[in-house]
C-alpha atoms as a PDB file:
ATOM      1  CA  UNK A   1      49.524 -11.816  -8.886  1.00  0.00           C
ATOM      2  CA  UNK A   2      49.008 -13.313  -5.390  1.00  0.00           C
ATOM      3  CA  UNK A   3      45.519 -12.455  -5.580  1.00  0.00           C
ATOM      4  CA  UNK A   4      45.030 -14.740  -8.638  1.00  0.00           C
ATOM      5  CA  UNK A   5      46.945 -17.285  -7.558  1.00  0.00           C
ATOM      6  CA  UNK A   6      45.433 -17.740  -4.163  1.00  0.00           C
ATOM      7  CA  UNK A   7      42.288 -17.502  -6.023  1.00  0.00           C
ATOM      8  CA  UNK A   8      43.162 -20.368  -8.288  1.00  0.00           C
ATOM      9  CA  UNK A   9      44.449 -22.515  -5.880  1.00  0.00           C
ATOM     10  CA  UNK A  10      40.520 -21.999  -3.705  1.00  0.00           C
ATOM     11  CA  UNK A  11      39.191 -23.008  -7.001  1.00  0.00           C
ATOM     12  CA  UNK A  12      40.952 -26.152  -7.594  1.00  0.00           C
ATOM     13  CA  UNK A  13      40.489 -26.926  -3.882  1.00  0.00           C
ATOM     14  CA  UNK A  14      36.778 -26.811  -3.875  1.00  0.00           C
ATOM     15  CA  UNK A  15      36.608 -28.903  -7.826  1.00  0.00           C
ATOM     16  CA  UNK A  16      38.895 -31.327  -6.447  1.00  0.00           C
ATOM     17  CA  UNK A  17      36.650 -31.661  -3.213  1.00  0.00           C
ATOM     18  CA  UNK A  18      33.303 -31.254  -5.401  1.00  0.00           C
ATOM     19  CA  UNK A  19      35.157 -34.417  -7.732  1.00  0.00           C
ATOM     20  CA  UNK A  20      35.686 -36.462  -4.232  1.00  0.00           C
ATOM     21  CA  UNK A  21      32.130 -35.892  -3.074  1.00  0.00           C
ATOM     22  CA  UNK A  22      30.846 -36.561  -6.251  1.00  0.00           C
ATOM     23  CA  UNK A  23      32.553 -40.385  -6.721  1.00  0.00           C
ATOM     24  CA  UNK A  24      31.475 -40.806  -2.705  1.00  0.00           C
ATOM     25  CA  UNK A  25      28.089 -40.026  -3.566  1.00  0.00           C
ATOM     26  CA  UNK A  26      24.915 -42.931  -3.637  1.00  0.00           C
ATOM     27  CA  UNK A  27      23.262 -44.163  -6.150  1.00  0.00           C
ATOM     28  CA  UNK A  28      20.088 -42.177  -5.041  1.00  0.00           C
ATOM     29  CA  UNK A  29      22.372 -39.202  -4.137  1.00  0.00           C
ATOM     30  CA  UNK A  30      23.711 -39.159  -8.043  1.00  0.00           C
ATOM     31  CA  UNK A  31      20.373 -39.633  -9.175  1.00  0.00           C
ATOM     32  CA  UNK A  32      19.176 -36.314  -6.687  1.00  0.00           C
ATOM     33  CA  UNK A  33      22.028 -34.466  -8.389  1.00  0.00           C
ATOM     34  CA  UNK A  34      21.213 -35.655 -12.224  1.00  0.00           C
ATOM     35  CA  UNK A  35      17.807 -34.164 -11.286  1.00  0.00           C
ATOM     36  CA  UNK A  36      19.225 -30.842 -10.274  1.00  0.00           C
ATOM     37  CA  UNK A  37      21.169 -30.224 -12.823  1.00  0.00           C
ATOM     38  CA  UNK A  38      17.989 -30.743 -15.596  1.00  0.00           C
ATOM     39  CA  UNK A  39      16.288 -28.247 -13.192  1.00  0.00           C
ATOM     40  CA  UNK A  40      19.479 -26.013 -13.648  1.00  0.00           C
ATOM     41  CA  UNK A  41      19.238 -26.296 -17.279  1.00  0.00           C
ATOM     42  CA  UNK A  42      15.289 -26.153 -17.003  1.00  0.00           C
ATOM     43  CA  UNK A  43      15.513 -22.903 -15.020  1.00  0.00           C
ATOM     44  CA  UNK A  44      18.230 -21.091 -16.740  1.00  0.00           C
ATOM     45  CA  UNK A  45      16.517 -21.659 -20.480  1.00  0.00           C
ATOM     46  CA  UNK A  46      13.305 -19.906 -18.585  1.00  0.00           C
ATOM     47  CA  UNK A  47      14.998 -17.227 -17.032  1.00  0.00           C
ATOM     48  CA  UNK A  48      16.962 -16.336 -20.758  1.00  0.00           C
ATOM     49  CA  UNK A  49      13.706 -17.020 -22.725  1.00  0.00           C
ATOM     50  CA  UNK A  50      12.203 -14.399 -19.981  1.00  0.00           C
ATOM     51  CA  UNK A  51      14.956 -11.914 -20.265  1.00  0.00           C
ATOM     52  CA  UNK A  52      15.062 -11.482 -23.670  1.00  0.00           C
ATOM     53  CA  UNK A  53      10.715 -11.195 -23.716  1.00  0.00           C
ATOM     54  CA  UNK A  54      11.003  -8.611 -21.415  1.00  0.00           C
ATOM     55  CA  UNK A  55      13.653  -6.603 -22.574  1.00  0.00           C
ATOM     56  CA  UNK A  56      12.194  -6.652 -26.238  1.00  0.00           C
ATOM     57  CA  UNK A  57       8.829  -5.493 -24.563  1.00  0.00           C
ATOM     58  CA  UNK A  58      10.489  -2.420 -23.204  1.00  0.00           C
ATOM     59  CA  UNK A  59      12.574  -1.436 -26.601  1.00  0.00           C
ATOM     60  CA  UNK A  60       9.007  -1.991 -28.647  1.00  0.00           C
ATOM     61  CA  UNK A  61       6.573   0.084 -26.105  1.00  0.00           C
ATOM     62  CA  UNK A  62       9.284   2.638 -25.985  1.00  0.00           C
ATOM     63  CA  UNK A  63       8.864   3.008 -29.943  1.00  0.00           C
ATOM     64  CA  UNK A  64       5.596   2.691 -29.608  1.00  0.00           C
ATOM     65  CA  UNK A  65       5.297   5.834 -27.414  1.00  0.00           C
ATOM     66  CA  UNK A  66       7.776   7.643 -29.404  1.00  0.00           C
ATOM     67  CA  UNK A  67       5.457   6.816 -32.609  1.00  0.00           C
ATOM     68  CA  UNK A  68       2.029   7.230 -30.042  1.00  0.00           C
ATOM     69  CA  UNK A  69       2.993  10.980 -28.640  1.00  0.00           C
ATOM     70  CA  UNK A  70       3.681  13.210 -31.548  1.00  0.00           C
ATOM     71  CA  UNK A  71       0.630  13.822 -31.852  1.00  0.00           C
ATOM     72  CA  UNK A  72      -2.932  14.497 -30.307  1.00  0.00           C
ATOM     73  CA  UNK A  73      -4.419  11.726 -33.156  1.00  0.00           C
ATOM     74  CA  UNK A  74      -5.937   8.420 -30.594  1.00  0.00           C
ATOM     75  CA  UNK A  75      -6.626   6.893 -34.084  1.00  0.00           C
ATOM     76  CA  UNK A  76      -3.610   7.911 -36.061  1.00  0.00           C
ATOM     77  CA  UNK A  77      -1.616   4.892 -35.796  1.00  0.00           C
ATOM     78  CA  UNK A  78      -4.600   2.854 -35.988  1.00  0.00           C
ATOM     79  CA  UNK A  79      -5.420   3.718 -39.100  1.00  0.00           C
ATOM     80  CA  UNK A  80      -1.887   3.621 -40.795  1.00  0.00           C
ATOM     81  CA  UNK A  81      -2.026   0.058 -39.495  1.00  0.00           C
ATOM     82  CA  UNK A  82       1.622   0.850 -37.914  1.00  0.00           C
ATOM     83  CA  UNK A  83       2.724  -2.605 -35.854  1.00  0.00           C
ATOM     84  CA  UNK A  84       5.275  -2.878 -32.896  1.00  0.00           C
ATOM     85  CA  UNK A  85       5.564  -6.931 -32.671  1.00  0.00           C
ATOM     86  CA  UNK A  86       6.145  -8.079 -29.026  1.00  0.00           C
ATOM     87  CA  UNK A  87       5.039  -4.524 -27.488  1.00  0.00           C
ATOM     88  CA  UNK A  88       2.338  -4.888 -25.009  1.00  0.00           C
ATOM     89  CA  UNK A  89       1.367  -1.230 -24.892  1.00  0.00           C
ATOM     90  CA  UNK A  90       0.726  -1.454 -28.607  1.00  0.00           C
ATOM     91  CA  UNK A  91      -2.128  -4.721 -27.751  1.00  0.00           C
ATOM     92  CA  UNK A  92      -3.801  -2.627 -25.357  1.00  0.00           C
ATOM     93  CA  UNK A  93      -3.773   0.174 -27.704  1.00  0.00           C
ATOM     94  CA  UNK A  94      -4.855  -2.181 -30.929  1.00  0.00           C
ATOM     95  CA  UNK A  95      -7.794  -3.602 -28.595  1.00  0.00           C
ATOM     96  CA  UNK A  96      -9.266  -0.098 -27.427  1.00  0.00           C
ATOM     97  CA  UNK A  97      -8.960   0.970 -30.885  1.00  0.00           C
ATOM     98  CA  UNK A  98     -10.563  -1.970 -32.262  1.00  0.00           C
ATOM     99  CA  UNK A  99     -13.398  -1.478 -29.727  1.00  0.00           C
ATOM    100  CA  UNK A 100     -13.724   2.264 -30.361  1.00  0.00           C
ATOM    101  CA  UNK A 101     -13.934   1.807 -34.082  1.00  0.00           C
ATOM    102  CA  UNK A 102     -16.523  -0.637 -33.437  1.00  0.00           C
ATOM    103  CA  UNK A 103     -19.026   1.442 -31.408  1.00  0.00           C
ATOM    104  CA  UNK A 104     -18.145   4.385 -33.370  1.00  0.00           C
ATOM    105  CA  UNK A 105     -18.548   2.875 -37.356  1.00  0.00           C
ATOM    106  CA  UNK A 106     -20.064  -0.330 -36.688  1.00  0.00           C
ATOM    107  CA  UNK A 107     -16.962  -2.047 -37.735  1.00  0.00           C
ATOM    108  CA  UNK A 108     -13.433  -2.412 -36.772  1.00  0.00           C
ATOM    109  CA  UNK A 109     -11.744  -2.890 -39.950  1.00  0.00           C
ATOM    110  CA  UNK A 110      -9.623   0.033 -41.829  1.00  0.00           C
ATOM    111  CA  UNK A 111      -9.765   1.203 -45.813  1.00  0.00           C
ATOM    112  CA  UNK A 112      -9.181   4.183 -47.543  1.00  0.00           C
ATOM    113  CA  UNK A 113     -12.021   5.479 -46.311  1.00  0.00           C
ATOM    114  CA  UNK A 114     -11.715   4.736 -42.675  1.00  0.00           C
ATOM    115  CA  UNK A 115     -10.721   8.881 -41.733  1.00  0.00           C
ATOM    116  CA  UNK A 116     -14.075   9.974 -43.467  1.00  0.00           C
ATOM    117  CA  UNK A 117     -16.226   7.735 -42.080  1.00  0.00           C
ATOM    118  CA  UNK A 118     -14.949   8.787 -38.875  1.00  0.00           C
ATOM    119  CA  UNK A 119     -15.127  12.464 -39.389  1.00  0.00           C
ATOM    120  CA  UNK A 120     -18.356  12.110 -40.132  1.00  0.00           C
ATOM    121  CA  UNK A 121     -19.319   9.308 -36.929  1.00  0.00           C
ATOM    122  CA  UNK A 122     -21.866  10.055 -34.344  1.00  0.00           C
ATOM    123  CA  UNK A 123     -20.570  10.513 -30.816  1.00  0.00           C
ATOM    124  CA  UNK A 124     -20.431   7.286 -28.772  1.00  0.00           C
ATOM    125  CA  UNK A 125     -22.406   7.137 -25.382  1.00  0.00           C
ATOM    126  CA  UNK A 126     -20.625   6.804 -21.753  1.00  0.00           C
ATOM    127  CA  UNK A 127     -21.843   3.175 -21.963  1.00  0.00           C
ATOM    128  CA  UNK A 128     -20.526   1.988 -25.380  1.00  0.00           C
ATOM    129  CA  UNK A 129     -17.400   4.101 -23.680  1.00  0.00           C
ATOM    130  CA  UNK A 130     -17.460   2.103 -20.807  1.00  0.00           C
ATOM    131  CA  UNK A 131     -17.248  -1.004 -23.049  1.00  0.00           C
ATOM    132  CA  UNK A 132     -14.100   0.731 -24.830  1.00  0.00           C
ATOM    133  CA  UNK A 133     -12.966   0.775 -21.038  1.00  0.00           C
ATOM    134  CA  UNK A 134     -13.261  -2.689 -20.888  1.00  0.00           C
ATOM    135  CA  UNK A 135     -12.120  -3.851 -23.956  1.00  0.00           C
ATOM    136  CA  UNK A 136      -8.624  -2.355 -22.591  1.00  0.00           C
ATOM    137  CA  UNK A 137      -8.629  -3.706 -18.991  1.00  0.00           C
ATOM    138  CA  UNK A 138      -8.749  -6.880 -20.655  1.00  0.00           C
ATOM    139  CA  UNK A 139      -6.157  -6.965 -22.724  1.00  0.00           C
ATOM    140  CA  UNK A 140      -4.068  -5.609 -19.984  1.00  0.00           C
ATOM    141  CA  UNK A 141      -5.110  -8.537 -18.218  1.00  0.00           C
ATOM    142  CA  UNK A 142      -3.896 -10.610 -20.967  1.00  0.00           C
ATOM    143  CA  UNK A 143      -0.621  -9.325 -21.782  1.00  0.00           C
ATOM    144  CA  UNK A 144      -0.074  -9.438 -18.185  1.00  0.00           C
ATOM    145  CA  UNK A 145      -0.547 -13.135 -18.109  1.00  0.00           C
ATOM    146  CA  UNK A 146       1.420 -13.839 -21.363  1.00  0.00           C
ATOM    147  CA  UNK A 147       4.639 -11.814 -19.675  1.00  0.00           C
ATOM    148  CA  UNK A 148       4.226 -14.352 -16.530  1.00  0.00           C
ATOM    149  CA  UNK A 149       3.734 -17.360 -18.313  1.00  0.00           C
ATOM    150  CA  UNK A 150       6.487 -19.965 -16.603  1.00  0.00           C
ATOM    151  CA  UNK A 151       7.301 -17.855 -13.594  1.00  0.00           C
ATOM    152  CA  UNK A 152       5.474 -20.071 -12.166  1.00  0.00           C
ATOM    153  CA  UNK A 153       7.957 -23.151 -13.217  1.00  0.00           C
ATOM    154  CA  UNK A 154      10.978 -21.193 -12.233  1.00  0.00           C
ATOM    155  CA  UNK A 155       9.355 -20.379  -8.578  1.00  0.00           C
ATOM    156  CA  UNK A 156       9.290 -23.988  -8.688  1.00  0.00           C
ATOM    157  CA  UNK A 157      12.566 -24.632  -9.228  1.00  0.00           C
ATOM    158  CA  UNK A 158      13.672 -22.084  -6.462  1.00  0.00           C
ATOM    159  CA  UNK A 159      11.339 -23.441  -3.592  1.00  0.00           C
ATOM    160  CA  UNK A 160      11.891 -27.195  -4.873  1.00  0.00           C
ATOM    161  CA  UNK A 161      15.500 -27.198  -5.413  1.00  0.00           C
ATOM    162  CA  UNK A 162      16.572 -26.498  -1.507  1.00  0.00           C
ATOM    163  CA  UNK A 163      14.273 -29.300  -0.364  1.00  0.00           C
ATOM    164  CA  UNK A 164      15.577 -31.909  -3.110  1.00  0.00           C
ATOM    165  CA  UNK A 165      18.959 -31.022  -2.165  1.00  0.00           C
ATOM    166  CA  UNK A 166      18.037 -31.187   1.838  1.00  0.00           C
ATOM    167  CA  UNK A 167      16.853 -34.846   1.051  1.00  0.00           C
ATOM    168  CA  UNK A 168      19.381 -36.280  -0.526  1.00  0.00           C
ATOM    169  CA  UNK A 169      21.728 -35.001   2.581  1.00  0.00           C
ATOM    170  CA  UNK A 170      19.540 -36.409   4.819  1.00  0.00           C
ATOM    171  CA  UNK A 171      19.257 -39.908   3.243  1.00  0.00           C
ATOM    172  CA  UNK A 172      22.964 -39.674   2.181  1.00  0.00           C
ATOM    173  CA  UNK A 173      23.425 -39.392   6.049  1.00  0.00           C
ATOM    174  CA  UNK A 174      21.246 -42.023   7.010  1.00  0.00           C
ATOM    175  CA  UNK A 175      23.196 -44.185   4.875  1.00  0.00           C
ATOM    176  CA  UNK A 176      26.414 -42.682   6.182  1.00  0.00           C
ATOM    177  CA  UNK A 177      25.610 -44.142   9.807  1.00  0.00           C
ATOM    178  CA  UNK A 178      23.407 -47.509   8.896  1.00  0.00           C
ATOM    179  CA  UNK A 179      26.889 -48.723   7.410  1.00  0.00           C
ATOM    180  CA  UNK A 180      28.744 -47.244  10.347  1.00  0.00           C
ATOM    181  CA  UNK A 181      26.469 -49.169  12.492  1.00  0.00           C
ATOM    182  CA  UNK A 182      26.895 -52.476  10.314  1.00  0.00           C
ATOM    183  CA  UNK A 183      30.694 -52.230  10.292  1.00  0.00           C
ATOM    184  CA  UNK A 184      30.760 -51.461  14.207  1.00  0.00           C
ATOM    185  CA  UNK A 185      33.573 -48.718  13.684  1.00  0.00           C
ATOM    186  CA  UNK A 186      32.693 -45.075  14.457  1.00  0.00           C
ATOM    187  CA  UNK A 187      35.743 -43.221  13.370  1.00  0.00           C
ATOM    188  CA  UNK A 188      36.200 -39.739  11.069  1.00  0.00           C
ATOM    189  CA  UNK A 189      37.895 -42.193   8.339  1.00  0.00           C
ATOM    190  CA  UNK A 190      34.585 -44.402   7.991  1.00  0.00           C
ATOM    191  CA  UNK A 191      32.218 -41.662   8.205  1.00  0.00           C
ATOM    192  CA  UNK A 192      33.584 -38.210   6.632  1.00  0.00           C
ATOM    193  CA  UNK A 193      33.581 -39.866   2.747  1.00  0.00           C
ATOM    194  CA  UNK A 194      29.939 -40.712   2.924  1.00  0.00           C
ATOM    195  CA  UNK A 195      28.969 -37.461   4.875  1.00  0.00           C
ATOM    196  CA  UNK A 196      31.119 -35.733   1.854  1.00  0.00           C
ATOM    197  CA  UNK A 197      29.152 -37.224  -0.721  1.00  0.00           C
ATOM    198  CA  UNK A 198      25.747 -36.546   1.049  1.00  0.00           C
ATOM    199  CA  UNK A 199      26.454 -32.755   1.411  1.00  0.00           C
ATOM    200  CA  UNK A 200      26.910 -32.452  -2.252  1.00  0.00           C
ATOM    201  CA  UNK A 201      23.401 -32.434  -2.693  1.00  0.00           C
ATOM    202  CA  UNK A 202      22.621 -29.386  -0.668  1.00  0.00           C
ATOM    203  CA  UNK A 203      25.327 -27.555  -2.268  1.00  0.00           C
ATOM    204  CA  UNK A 204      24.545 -28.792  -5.758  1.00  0.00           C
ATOM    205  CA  UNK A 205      20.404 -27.493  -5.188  1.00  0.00           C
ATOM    206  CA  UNK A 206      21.909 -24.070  -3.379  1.00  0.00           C
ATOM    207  CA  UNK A 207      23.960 -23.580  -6.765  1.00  0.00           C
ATOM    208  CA  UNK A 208      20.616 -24.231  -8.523  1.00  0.00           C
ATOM    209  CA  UNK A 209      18.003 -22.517  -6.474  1.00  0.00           C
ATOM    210  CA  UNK A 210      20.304 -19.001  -5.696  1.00  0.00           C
ATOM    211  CA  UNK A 211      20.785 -17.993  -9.308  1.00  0.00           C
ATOM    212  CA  UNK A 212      17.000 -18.809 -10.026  1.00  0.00           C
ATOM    213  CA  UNK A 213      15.890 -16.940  -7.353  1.00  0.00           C
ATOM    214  CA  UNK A 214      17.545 -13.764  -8.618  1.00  0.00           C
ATOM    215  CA  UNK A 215      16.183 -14.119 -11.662  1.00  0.00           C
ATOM    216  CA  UNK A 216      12.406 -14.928 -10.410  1.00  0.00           C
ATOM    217  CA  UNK A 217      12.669 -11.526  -8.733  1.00  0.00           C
ATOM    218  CA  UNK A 218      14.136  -9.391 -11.377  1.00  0.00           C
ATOM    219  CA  UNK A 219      11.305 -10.968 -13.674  1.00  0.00           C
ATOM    220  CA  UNK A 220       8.868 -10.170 -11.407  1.00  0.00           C
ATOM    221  CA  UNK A 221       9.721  -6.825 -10.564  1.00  0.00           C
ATOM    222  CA  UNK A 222      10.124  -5.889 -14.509  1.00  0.00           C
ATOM    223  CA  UNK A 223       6.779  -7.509 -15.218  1.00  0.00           C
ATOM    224  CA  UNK A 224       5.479  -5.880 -12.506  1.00  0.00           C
ATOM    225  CA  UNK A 225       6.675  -2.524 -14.059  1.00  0.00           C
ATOM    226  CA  UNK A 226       5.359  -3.000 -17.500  1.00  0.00           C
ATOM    227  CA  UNK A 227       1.921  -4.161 -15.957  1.00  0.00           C
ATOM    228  CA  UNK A 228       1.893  -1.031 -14.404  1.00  0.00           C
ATOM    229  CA  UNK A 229       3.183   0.959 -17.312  1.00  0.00           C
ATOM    230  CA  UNK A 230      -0.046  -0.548 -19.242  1.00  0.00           C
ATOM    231  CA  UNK A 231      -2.501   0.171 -17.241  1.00  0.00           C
ATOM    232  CA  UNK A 232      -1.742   3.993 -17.073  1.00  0.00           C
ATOM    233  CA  UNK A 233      -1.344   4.057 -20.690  1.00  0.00           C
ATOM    234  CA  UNK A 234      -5.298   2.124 -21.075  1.00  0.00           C
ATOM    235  CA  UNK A 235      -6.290   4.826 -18.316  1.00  0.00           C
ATOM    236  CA  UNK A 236      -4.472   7.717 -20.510  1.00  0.00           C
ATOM    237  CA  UNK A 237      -5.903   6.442 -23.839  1.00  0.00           C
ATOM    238  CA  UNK A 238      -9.348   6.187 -21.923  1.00  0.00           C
ATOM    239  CA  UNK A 239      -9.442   9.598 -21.262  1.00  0.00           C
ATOM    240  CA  UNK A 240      -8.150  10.637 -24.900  1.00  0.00           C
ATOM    241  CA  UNK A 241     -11.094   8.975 -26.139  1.00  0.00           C
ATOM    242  CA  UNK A 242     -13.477  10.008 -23.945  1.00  0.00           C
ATOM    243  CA  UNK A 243     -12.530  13.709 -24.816  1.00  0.00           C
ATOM    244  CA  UNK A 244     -12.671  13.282 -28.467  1.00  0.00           C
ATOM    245  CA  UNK A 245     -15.559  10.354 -28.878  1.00  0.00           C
ATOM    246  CA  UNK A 246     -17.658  10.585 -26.240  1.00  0.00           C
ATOM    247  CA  UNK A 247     -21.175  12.687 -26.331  1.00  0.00           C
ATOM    248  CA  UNK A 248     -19.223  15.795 -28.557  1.00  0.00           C
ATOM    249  CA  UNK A 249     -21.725  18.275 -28.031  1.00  0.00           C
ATOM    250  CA  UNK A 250     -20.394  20.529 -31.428  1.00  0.00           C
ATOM    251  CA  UNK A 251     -19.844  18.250 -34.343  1.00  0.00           C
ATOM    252  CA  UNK A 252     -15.835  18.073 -35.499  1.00  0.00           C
ATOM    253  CA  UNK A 253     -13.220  15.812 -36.285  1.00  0.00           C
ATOM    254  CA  UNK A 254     -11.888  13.368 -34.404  1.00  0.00           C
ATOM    255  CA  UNK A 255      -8.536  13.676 -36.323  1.00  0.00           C
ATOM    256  CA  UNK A 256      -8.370  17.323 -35.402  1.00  0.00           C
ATOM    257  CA  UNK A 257      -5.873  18.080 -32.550  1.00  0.00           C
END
């Protein structure tokens, strides 16, 4: 109980001395903290548009795997058409399937007869293989680059915010002490509201930047995870094709296990 009072009495403290700053604040010091907060809003409608990307990415690629690993088949969920929207393990897989397909039947698209006209398919060569290759490294490339799409405004935000913040201290200061000067009275009463007001800009861009920062690095480090994850699946699926597709010496078929 005296735990949450003493809490609550901290927190009206530092909202009544936010309030006081704030109505001791310049013109160009509101206007610095009117900008910060759109960069709040900016940053925090990145960071939950982000979130929820990533974590869908991971729930789809793990049903995608779930799907892709009972059995031996490369082409089995190719050719039932089977779709995991918003899983980027499923693109790569799409891509080097589409690729494969290609090289293999002269076309990528799938019918009723797509599983005999691959039984019956003449072995690909290492370099149309090495094209398959490609074809996958690619759209790793690509997914990777549609996962980071806007980091790049939210590391914005956290390397800009600080430095807004630091200049509207600065000229809130500079203010601060040119009417000091003009009045000819240097005393904590004249000075401490317009210092006040000046420092709420540095902790106004500090409330911005710290939160965005967080969640810059846990999007970057979970990117940096599925990026990963995709290219050992391309590699994995590589070398499944390779062993089935690639130069078979005894005719068979690629569906068999």
């Amino acid at each position: 109980m005296f735990l949450s009072s003493t809490g609550f009495v901290l927190m009206s403290l530092a909202v009544s001395g936010m309030d006081f700053a704030l109505r001791e604040s310049t013109i160009s010091g509101k206007v610095i903290i009117a900008c910060l907060f759109f960069a709040s809003i900016f940053s925090w409608s990145i960071m939950i548009t982000k979130f929820r990307i990533v974590n869908h990415a991971r729930r789809q690629n793990n049903r995608f795997l779930d799907e892709f690993y009972k059995d031996r088949k490369p082409l089995r969920l190719y050719a039932q058409s089977h779709r995991f929207d918003g899983a980027p393990l499923f693109h790569v897989y799409r891509t080097g399937c589409k690729e494969m397909t290609f090289h293999l039947l002269g076309s990528p698209e799938v019918d009723e007869s797509f599983e005999g006209r691959v039984e019956v398919a003449v072995p690909i060569t290492p370099a149309q293989m090495r094209a398959v290759t490609s074809s996958m490294e690619r759209a790793v490339g690509e997914a990777g680059l549609r996962l980071e799409s806007q980091l790049i405004l939210l590391a914005t935000v956290v390397s800009a915010a600080p430095f807004l913040g630091l200049l509207g201290t600065v000229w809130g200061v500079m203010d601060t002490f040119s009417g000091v000067a003009m009045e000819g009275a240097a005393n904590i009463q004249a000075m401490a509201p317009g210092v006040s007001g000046a420092l709420l800009t540095t902790v106004t861009a500090l409330l911005v930047a710290i939160p965005a920062m967080f969640g810059y690095n846990y999007l970057v480090t979970s990117i940096k995870a599925l990026i990963v994850q995709m290219d050992n699946f391309a590699s994995e699926l590589a070398s499944e094709f390779d062993h089935k597709y690639v130069g078979l010496s005894n005719k068979r078929s690629p569906f068999d296990v």
